[in-house]
Protein backbone atom coordinates (compact mmCIF):
# COMPACT_ATOMS: atom_id res chain seq x y z
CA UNK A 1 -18.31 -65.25 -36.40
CA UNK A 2 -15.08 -63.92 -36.37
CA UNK A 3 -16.50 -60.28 -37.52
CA UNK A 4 -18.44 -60.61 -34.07
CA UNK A 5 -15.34 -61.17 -31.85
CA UNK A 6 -13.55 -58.56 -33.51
CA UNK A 7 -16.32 -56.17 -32.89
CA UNK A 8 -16.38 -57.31 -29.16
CA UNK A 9 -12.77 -57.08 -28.42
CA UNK A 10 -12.64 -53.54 -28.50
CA UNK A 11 -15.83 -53.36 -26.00
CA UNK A 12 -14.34 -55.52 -23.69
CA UNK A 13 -10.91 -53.46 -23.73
CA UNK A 14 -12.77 -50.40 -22.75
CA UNK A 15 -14.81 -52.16 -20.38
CA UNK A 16 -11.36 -53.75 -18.42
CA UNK A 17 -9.75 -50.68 -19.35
């Protein structure tokens, strides 16, 4: 579970970024 957050955090940085 945790290996899927981690891989959307990033995603959702660019997308807000």
């Amino acid at each position: 579970m945790w290996y899927t957050v981690s891989n959307e955090i990033p995603m959702f940085c660019s997308k807000t970024n």
